[in-house]
C-alpha atoms as a PDB file:
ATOM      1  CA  UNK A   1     228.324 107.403 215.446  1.00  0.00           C
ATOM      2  CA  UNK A   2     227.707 110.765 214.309  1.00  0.00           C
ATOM      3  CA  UNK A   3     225.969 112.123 211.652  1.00  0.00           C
ATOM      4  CA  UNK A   4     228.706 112.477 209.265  1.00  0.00           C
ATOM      5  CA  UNK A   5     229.407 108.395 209.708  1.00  0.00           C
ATOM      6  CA  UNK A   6     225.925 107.596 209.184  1.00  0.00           C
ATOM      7  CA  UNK A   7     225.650 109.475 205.789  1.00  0.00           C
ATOM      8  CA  UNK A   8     228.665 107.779 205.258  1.00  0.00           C
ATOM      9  CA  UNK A   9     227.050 104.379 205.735  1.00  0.00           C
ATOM     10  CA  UNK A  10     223.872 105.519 203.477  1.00  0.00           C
ATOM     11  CA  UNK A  11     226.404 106.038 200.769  1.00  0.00           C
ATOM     12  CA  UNK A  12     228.272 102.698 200.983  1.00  0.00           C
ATOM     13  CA  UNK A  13     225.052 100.443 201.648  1.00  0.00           C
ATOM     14  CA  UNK A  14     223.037 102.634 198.900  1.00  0.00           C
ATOM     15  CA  UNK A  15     220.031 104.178 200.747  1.00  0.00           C
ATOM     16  CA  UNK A  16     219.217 107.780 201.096  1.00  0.00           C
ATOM     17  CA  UNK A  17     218.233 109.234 204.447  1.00  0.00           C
ATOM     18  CA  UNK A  18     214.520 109.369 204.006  1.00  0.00           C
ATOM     19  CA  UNK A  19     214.927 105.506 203.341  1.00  0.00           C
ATOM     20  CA  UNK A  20     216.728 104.997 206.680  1.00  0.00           C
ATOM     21  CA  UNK A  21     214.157 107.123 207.916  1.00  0.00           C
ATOM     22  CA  UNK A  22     210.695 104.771 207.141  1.00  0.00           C
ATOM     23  CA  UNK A  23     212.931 101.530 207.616  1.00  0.00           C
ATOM     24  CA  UNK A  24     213.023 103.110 211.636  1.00  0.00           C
ATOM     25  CA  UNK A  25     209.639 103.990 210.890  1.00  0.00           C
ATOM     26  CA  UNK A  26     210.172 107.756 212.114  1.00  0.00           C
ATOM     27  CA  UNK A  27     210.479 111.178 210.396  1.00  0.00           C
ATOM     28  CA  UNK A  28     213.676 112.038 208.670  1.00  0.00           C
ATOM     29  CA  UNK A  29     214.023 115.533 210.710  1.00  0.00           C
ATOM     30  CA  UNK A  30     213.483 112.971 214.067  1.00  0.00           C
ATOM     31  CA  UNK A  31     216.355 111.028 212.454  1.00  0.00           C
ATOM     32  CA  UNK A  32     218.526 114.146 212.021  1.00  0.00           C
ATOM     33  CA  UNK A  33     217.912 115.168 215.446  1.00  0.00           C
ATOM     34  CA  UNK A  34     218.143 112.088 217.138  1.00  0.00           C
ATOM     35  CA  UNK A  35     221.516 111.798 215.887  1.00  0.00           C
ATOM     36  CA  UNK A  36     222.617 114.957 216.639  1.00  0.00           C
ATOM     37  CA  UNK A  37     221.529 114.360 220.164  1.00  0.00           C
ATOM     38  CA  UNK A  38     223.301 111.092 219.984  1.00  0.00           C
ATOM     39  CA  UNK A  39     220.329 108.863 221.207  1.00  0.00           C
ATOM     40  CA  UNK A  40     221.791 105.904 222.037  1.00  0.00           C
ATOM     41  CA  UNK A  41     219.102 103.558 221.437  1.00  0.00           C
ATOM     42  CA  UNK A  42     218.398 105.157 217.775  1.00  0.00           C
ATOM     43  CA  UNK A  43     222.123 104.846 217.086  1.00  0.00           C
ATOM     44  CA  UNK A  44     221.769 100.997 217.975  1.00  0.00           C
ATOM     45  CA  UNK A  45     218.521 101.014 215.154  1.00  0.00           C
ATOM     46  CA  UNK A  46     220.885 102.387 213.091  1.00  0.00           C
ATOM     47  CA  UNK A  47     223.516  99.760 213.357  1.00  0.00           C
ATOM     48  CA  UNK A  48     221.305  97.212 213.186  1.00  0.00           C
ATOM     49  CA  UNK A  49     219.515  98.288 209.925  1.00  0.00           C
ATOM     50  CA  UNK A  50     223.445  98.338 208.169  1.00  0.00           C
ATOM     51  CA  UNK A  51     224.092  95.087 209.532  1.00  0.00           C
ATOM     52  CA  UNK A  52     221.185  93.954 208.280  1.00  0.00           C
ATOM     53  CA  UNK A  53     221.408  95.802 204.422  1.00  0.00           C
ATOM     54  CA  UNK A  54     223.870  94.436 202.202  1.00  0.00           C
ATOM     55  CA  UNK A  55     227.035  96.981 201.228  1.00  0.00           C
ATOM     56  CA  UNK A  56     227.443  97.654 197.178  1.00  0.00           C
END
C-alpha cells in the first residue's frame, strides 16, 4: 500500500489524513513518512483502521 492507495482509501471511507493520523495516535508528517518508507507494521494499522471504518 502506498501512499497514493491510502489517500485513496481516506476518500472512499470519508476521513482526511490528519484524522487517520490521531486514530494511529501519531503525527500526520510520521504518517506521511512512514508510508513512504513502507513500514510494514504502520501499513497493517492502516488496514485495520479501514476495516474497521465503514465505506460511504
Amino acid at each position: 500500500m502506498d501512499l497514493k492507495q491510502v489517500k485513496i482509501e481516506c476518500l472512499n471511507h470519508n476521513i482526511t489524513m490528519s484524522e487517520l493520523a490521531k486514530k494511529l495516535s501519531i503525527s500526520r508528517v510520521w504518517l506521511y513518512n512512514r508510508i513512504q518508507k513502507k513500514d510494514s507494521e504502520t501499513i497493517k494499522k492502516i488496514q485495520d483502521v479501514f476495516k474497521n471504518t465503514v465505506a460511504k
